[in-house]
Protein backbone atom coordinates (compact mmCIF):
# COMPACT_ATOMS: atom_id res chain seq x y z
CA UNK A 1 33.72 -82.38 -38.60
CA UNK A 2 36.14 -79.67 -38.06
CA UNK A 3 35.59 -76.49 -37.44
CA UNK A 4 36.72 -73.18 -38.03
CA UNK A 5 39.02 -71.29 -36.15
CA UNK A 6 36.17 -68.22 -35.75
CA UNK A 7 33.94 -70.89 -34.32
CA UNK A 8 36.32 -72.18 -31.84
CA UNK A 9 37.58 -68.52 -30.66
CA UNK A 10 35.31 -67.57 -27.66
CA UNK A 11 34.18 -64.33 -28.23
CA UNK A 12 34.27 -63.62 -23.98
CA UNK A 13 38.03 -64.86 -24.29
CA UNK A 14 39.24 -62.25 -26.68
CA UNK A 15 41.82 -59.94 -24.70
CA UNK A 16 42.57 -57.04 -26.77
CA UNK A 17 44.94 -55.91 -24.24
CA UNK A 18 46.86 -58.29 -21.78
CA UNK A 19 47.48 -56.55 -18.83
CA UNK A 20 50.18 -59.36 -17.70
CA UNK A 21 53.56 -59.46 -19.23
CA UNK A 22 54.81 -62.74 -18.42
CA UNK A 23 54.47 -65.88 -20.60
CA UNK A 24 52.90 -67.86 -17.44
CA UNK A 25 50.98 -65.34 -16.15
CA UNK A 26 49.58 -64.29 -19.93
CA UNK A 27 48.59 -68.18 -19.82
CA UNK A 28 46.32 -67.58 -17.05
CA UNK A 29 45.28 -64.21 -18.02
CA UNK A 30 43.98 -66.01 -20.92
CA UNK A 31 42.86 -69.22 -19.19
CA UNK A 32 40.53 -67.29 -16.90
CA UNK A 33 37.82 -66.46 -19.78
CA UNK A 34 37.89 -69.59 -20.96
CA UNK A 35 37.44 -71.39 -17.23
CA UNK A 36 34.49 -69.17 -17.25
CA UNK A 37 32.68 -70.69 -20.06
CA UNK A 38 32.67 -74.25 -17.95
CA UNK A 39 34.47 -75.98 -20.88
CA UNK A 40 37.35 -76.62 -18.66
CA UNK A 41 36.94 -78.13 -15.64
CA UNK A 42 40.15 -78.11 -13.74
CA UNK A 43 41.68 -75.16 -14.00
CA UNK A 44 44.73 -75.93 -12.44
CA UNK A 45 44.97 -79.53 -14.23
CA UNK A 46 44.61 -77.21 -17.99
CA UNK A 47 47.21 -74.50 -16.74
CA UNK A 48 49.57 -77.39 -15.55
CA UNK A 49 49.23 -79.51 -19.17
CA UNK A 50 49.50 -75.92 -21.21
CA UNK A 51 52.77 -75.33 -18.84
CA UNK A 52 53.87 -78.41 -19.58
CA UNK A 53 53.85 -78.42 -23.59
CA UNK A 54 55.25 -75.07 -23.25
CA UNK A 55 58.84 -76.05 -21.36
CA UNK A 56 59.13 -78.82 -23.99
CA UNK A 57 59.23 -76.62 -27.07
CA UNK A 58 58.77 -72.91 -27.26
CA UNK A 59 54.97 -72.37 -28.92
CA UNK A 60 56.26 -69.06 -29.96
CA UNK A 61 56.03 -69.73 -34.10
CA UNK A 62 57.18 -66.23 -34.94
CA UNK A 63 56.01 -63.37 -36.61
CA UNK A 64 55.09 -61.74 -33.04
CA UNK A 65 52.69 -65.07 -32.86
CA UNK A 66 52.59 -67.66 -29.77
CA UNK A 67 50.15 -70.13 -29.66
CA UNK A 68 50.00 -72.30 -26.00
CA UNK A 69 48.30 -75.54 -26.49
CA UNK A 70 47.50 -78.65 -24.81
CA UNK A 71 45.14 -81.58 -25.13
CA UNK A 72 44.21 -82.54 -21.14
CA UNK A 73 41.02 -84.58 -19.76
CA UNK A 74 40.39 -81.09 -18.01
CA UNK A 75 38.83 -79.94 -21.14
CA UNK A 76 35.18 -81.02 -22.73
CA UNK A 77 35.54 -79.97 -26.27
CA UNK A 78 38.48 -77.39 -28.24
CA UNK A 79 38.04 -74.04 -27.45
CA UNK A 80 40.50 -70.76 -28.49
CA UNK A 81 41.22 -67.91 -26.89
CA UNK A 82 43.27 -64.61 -28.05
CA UNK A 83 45.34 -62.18 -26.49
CA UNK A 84 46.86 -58.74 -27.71
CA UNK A 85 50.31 -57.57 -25.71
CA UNK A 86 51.34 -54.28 -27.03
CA UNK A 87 54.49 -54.39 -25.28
CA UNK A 88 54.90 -58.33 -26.27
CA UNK A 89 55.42 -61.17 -24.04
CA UNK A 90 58.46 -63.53 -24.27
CA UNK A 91 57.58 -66.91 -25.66
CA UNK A 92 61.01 -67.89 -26.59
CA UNK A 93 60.18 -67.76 -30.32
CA UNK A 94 62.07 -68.88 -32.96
CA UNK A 95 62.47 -65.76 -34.12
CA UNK A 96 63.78 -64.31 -30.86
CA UNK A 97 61.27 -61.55 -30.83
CA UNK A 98 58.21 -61.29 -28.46
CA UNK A 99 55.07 -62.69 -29.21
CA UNK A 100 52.11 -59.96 -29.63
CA UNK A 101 49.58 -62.15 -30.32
CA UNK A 102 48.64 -64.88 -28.04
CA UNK A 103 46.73 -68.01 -28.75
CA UNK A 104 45.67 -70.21 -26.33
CA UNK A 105 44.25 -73.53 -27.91
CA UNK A 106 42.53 -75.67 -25.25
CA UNK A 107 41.52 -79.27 -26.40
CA UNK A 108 40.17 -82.66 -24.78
CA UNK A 109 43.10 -86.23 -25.42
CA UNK A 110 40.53 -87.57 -27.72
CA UNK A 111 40.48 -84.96 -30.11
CA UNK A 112 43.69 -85.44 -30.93
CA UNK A 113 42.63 -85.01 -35.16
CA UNK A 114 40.78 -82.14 -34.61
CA UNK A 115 43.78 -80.34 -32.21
CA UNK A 116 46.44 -81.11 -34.72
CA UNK A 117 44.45 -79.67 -37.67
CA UNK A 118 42.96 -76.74 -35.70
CA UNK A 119 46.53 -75.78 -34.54
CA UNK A 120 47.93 -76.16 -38.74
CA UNK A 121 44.85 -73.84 -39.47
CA UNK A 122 45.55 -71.24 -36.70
CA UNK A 123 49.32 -71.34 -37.96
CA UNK A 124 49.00 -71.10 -40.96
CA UNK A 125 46.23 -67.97 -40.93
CA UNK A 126 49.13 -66.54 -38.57
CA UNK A 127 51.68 -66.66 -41.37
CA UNK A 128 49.62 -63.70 -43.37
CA UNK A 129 51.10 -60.36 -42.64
CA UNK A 130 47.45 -58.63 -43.32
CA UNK A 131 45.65 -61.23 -41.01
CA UNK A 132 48.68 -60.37 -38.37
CA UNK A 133 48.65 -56.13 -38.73
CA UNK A 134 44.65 -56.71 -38.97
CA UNK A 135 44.41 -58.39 -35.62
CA UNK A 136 47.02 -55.80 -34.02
CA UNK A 137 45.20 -52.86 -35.19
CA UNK A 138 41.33 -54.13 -34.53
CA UNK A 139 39.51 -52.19 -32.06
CA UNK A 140 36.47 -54.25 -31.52
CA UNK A 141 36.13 -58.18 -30.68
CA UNK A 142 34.01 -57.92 -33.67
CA UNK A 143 36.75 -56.68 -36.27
CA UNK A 144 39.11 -59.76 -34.64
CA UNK A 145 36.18 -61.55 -36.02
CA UNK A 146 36.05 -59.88 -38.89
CA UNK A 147 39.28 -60.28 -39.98
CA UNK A 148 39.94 -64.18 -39.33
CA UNK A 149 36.43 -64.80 -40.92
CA UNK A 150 37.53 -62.93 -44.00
CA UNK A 151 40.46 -64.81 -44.24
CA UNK A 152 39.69 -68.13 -43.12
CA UNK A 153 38.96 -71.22 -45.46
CA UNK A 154 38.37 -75.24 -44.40
């Protein structure tokens, strides 16, 4: 069963404001709430496999959007977490601009199904200007809710 991208987002793992500014750094910025939950267990293993899938290809999609992702043993079950840069971090994006709004999708090898579809969701939601300016402009962890609950459909 998959799930939606509200109930994957950790509500301790939304950052509203980065306070690091490099892509690598951001990573663990946004790794750390997420190791805290115990639904990764290696944190160096998860920031290594992220790392990894993000010198292959640039996970910067656009729009002022990243989204880091990797599927490693290191993780029990797929988890999100978001991060807000108001100065923007440099993903390499297609676009060539810097990403504002970070993803970081965290997923065990055999959910391979569930990562694949969870990342098409999370893009695709990030394609909408309104859910974008929404997310920049919340104030709360419960408006970031807010607005990707309003918007989101299985």
């Amino acid at each position: 069963m998959f799930k939606k991208i509200s109930e994957l987002l950790s509500r301790s793992a939304v950052v509203l404001e980065l306070k690091e500014k490099e892509k690598d750094a951001v990573i663990k910025e946004l790794a750390a709430p997420l190791l805290a939950t115990g639904l990764i267990t290696d944190e160096k293993e998860f920031i290594q496999a992220i790392l990894r899938r993000e010198n292959l290809e640039s996970t910067g999609i656009g729009f002022g959007v990243a989204i880091p992702h990797a599927r490693t043993n290191s993780v029990t079950t797929i988890i999100l977490a978001l991060g807000r840069s108001a100065t923007g971090v440099d993903f390499n994006s297609l676009d060539g601009k810097p990403s504002h709004l970070i993803f970081l999708i965290a997923a065990p090898e055999a959910m391979k199904r569930e990562y694949i579809w969870t990342l098409a969701k999370l893009s695709s939601l990030m394609r909408r200007s309104d859910v974008r300016n929404g997310l920049l402009k919340a104030q709360t962890v419960e408006e970031v809710f807010s607005i990707i609950e309003g918007h989101e459909q299985l």
